[in-house]
Structures are given as C-alpha cells and as structure tokens.
N, C-alpha and C. Protein backbone atom coordinates (compact mmCIF):
# COMPACT_ATOMS: atom_id res chain seq x y z
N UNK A 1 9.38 16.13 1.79
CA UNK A 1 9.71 14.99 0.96
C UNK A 1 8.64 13.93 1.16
N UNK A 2 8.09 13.63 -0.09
CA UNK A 2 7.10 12.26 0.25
C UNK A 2 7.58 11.16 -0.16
N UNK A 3 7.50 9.97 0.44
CA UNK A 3 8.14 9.04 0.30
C UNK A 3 7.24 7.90 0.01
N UNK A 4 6.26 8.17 -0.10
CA UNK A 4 5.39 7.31 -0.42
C UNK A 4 4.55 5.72 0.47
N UNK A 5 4.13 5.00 0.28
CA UNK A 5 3.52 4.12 0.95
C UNK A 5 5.03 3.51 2.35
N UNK A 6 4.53 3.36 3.64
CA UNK A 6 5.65 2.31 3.92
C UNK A 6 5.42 1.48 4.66
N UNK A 7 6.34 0.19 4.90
CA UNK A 7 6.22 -0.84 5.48
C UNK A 7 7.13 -1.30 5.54
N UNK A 8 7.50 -2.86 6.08
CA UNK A 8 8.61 -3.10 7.13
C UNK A 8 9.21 -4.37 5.80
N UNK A 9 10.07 -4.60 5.66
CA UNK A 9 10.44 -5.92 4.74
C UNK A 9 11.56 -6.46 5.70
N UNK A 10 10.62 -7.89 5.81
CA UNK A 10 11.41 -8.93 6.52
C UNK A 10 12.01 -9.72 6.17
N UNK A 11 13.19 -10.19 6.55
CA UNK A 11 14.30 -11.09 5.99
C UNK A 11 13.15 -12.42 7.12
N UNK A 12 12.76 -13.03 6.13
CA UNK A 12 12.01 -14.37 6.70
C UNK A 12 12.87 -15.87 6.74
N UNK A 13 13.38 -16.51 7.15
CA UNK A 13 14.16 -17.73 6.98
C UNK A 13 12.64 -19.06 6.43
N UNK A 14 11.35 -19.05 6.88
CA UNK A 14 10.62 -19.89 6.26
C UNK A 14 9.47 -19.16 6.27
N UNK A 15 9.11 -19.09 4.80
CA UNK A 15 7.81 -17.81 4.38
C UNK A 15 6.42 -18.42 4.55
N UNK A 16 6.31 -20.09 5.02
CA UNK A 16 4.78 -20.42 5.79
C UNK A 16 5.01 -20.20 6.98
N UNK A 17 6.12 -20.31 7.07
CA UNK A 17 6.02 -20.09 9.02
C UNK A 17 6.09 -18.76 9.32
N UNK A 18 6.22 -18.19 8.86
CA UNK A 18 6.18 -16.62 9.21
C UNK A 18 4.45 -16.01 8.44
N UNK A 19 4.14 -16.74 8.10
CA UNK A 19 3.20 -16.11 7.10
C UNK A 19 2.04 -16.64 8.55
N UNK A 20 2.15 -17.97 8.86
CA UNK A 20 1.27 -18.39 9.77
C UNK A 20 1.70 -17.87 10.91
N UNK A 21 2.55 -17.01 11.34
CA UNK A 21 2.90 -16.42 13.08
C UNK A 21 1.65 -15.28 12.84
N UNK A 22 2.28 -14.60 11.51
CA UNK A 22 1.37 -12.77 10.96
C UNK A 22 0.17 -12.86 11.07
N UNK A 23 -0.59 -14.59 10.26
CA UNK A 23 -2.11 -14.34 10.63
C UNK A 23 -2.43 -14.59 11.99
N UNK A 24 -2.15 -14.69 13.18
CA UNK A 24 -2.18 -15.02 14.49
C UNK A 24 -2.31 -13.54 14.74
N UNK A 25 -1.71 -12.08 14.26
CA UNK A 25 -1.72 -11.44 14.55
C UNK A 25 -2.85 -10.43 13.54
N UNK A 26 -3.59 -11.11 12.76
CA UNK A 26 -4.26 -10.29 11.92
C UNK A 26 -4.43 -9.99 10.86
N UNK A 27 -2.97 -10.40 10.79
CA UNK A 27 -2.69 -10.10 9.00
C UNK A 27 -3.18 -10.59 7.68
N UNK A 28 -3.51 -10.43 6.58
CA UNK A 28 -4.10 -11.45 5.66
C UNK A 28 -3.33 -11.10 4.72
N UNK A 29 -2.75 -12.05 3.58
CA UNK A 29 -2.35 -11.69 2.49
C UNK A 29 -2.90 -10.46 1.41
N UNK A 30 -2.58 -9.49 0.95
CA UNK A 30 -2.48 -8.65 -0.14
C UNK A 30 -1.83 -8.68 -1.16
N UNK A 31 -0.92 -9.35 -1.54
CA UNK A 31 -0.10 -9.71 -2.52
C UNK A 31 1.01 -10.47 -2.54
N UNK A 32 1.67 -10.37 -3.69
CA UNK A 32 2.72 -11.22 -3.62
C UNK A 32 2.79 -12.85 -4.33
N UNK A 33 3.46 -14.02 -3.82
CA UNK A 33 3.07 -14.93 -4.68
C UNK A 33 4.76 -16.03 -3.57
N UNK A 34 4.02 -16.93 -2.74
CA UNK A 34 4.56 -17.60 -1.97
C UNK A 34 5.53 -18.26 -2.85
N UNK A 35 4.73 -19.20 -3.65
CA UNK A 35 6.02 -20.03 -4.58
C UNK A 35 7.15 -19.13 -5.09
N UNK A 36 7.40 -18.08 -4.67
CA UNK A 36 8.11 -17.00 -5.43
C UNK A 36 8.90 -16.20 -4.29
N UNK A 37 8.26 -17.01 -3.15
CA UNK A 37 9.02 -16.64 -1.57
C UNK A 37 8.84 -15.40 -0.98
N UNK A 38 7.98 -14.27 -1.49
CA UNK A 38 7.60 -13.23 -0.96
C UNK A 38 6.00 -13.37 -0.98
N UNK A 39 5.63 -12.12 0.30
CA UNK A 39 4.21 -11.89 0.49
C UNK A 39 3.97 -10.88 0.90
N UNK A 40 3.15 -10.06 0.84
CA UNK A 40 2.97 -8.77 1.10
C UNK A 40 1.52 -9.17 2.24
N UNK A 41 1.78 -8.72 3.47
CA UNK A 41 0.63 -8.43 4.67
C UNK A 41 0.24 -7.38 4.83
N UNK A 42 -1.21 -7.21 5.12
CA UNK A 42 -1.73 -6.05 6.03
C UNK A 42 -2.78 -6.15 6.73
N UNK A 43 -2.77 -5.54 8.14
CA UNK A 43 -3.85 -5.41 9.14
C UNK A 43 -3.73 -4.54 9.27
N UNK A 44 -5.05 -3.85 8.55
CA UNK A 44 -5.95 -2.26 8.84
C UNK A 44 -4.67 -1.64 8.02
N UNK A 45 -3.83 -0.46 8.44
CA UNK A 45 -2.88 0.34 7.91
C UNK A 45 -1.55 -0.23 7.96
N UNK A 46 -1.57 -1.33 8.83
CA UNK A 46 -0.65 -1.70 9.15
C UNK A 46 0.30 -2.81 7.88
N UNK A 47 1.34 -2.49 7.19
CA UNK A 47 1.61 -3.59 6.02
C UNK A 47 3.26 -4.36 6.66
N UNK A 48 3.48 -5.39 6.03
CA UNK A 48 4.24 -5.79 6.27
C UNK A 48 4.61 -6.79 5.09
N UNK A 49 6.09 -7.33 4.51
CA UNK A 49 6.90 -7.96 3.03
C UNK A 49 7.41 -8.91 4.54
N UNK A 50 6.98 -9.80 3.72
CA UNK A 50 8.11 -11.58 4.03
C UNK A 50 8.71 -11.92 2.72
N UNK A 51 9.97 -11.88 3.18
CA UNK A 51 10.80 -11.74 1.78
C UNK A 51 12.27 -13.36 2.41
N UNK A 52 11.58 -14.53 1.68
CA UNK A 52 12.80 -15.30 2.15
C UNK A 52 13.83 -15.66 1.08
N UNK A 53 15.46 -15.12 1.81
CA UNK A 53 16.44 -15.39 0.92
C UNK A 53 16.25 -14.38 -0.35
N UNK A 54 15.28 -13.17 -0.14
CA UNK A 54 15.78 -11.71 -1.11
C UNK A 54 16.61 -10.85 0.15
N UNK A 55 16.50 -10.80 1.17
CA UNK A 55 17.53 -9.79 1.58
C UNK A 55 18.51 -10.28 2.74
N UNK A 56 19.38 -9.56 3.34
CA UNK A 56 19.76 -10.06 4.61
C UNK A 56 19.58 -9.71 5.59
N UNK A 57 18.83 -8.73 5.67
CA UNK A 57 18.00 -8.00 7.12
C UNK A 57 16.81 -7.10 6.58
N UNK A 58 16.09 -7.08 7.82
CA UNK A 58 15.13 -6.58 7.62
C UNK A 58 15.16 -5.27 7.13
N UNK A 59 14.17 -4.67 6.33
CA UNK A 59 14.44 -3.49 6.13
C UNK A 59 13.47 -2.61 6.46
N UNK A 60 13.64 -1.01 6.03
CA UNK A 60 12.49 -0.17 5.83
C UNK A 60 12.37 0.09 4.68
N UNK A 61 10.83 0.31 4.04
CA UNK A 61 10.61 0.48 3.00
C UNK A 61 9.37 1.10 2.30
N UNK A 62 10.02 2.04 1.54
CA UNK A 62 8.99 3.26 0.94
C UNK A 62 8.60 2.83 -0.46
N UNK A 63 7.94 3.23 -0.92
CA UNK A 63 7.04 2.98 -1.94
C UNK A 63 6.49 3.95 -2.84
N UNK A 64 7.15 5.41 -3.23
CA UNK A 64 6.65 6.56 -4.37
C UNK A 64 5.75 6.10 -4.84
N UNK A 65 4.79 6.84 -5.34
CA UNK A 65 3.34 6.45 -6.28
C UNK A 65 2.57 5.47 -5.47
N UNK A 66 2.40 4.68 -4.31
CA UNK A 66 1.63 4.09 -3.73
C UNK A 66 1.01 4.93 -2.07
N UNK A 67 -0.45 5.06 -1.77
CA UNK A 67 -0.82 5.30 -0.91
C UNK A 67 -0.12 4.22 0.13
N UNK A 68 -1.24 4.30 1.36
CA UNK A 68 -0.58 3.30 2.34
C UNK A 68 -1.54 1.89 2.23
N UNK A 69 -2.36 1.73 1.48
CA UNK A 69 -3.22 0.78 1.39
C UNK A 69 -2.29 0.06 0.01
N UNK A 70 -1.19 0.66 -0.47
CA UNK A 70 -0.82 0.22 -1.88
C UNK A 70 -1.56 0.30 -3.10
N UNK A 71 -2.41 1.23 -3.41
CA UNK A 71 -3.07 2.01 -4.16
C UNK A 71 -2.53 3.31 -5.42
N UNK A 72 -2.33 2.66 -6.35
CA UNK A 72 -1.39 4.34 -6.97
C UNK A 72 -2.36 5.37 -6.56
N UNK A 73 -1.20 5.95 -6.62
CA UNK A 73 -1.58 7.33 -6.10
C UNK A 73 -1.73 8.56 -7.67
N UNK A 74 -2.30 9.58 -8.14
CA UNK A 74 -1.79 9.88 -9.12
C UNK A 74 -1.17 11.14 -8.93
N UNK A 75 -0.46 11.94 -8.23
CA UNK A 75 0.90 12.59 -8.09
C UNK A 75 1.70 12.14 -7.04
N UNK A 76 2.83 11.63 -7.72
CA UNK A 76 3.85 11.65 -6.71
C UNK A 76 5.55 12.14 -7.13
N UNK A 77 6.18 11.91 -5.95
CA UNK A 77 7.65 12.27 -6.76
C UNK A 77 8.32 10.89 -6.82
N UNK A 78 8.95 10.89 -7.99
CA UNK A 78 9.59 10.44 -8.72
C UNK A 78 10.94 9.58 -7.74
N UNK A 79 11.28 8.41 -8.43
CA UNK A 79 12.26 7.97 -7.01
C UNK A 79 13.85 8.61 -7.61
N UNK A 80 13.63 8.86 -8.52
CA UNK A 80 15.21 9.57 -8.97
C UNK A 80 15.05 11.21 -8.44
N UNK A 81 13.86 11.80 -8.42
CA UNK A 81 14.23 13.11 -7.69
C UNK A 81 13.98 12.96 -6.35
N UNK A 82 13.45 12.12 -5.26
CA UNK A 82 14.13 11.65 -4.13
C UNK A 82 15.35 11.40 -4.01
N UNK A 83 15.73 10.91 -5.16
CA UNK A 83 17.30 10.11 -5.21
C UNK A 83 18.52 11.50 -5.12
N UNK A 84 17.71 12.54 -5.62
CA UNK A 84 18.55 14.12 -6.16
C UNK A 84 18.86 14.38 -4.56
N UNK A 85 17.71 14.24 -4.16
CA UNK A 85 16.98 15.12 -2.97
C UNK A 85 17.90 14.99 -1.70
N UNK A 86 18.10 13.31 -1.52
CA UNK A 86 18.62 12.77 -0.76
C UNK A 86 20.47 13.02 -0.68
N UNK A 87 20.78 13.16 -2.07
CA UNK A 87 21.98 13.34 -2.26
C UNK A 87 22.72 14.33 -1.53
N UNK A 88 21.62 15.52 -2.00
CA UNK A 88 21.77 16.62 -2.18
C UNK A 88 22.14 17.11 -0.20
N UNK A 89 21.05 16.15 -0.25
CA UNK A 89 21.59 16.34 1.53
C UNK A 89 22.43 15.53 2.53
N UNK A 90 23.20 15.13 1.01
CA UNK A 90 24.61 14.59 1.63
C UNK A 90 24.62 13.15 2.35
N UNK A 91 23.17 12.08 1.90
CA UNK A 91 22.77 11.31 2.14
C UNK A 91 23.72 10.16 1.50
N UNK A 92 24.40 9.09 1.89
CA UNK A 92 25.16 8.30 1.02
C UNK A 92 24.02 7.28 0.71
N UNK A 93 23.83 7.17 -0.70
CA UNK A 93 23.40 5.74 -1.09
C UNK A 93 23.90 4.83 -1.38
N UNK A 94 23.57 3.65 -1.62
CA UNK A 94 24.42 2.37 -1.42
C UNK A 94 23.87 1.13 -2.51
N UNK A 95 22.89 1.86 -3.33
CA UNK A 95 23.26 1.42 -4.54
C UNK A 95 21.95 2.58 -5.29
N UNK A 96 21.96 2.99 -6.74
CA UNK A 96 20.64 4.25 -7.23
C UNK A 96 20.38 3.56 -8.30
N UNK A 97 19.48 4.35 -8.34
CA UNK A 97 18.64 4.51 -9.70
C UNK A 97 19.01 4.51 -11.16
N UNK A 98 18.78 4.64 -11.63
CA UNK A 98 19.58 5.05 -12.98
C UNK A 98 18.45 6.40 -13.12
N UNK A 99 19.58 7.32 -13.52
CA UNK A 99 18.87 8.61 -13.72
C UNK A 99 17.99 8.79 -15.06
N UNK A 100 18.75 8.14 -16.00
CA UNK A 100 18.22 8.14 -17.59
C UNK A 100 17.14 7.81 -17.97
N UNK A 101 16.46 7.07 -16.90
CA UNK A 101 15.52 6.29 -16.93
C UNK A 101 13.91 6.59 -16.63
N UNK A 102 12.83 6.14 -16.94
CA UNK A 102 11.74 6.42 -16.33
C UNK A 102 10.68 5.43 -16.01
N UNK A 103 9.87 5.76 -14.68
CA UNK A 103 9.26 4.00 -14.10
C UNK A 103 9.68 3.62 -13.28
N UNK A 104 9.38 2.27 -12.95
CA UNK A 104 10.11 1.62 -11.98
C UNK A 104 11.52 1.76 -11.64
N UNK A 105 11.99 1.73 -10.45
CA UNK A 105 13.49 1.92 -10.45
C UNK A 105 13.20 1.89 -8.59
N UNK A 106 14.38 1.66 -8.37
CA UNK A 106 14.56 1.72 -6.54
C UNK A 106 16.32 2.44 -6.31
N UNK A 107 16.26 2.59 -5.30
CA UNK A 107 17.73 3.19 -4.31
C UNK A 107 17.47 2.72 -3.19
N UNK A 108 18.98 2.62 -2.61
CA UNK A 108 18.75 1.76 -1.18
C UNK A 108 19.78 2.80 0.01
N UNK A 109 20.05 3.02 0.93
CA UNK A 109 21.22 3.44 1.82
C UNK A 109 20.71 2.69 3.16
N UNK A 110 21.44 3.19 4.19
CA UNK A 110 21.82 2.49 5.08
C UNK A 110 21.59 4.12 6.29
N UNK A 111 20.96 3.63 7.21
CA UNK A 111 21.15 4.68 8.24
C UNK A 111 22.06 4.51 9.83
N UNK A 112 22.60 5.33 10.11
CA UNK A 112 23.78 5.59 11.06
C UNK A 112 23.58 4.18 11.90
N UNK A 113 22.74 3.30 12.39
CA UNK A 113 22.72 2.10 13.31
C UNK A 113 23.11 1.01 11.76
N UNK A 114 22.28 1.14 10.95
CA UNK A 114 23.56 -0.13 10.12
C UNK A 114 21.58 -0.50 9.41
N UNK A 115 20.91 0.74 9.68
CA UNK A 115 19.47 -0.57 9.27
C UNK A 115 19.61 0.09 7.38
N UNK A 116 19.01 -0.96 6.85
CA UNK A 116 18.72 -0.91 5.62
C UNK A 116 16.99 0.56 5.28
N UNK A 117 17.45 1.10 3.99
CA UNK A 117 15.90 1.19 4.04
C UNK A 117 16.17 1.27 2.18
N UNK A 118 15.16 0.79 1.82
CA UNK A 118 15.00 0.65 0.44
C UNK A 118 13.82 1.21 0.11
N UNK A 119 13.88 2.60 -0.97
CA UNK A 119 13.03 2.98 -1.86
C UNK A 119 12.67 2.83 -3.34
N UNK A 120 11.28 2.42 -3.46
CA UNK A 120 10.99 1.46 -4.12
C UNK A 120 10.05 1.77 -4.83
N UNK A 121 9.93 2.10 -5.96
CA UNK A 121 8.75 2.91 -7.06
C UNK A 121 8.79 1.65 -7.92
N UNK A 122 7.15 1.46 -8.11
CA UNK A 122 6.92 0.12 -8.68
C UNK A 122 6.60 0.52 -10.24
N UNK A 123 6.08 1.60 -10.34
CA UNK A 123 5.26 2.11 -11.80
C UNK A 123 6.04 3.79 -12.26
C-alpha cells in the first residue's frame, strides 16, 4: 500500500510562535499561508503542518500523489482505493471519501492509542 508523501500535522495554539520554535530547529517555510493559520515546514526530508484551530490533536498524515518533498508524483493510488483497501481490512474510518467522486478527497480513522491519522490527496 502506498500512502504517499508524510508528515506530522500539528494542532498549534499560536502559528508565529510555533513557526518561530521550528526555525530554531531548521525548518523553513514551504507552503501554506499564515493569515490563513496554517504552514507547511521542512528540513531536508523532514516536513511538518502547523495547523491553528483546524484540528484538535496532532495528527499523522499521508498525502497520495505527492513524493516526500511534496512534488506530484505521476502514478499513484487513488485515496478512495486506499479507502477500499483499508476497509477491506477491517480498518474503521471515521469519516471517507466520497466514492463517486474523482480528485481531491481525504479519509481520516483513528488508531488503537486514540492518535488521529488523516489521508489526504490534494489533486
């Protein structure tokens, strides 16, 4: 199963102050858009989402169609046949996709300690 690009999405309570801890550690902006309360970090392979007041805990998070640099990729699988995939192995999700659909779309579940992980196909 490929799951595509991943990285960590943080429930941030203040997105300069967290944005200024990350560059202490390396990080430089790659995307995103502060006035809009998210930012996307990375040092070297390493990525990381400051996300304030979009979630309530931190999460994990995959990315279909993106390398690890966040680069489309041009084959990947699809987040609704992950979505099959996952089912299929008796995986509970906790909110899907719409199947009908094609493109962007995400699914989210929850693993046995209570952590979030959200998969997330942008294109």
């Amino acid at each position: 199963m490929k799951l595509g690009a991943f990285s960590v999405s943080l429930a941030v309570k203040d997105i300069e102050a967290s944005l200024a801890f990350y560059r202490k550690f390396g990080f430089e902006v790659v995307g995103g858009d502060a006035s809009q309360k998210w930012l996307i970090l990375r040092n070297d392979g390493h990525t990381i989402g400051l996300f304030e007041g979009m979630f309530e805990k931190n999460c994990l998070t995959f990315n279909p169609g993106w390398d690890s640099e966040g680069s489309e990729i041009e084959t990947f699988t699809d987040v609704r046949e992950l979505q099959r995939q996952l089912v299929a192995a008796g995986v509970e999700l906790t909110s899907t996709a719409d199947e009908s659909t094609s493109g962007p779309a995400h699914f989210t579940a929850v693993d046995p300690d209570g952590n979030p992980i959200l998969v997330d196909q942008h294109r």
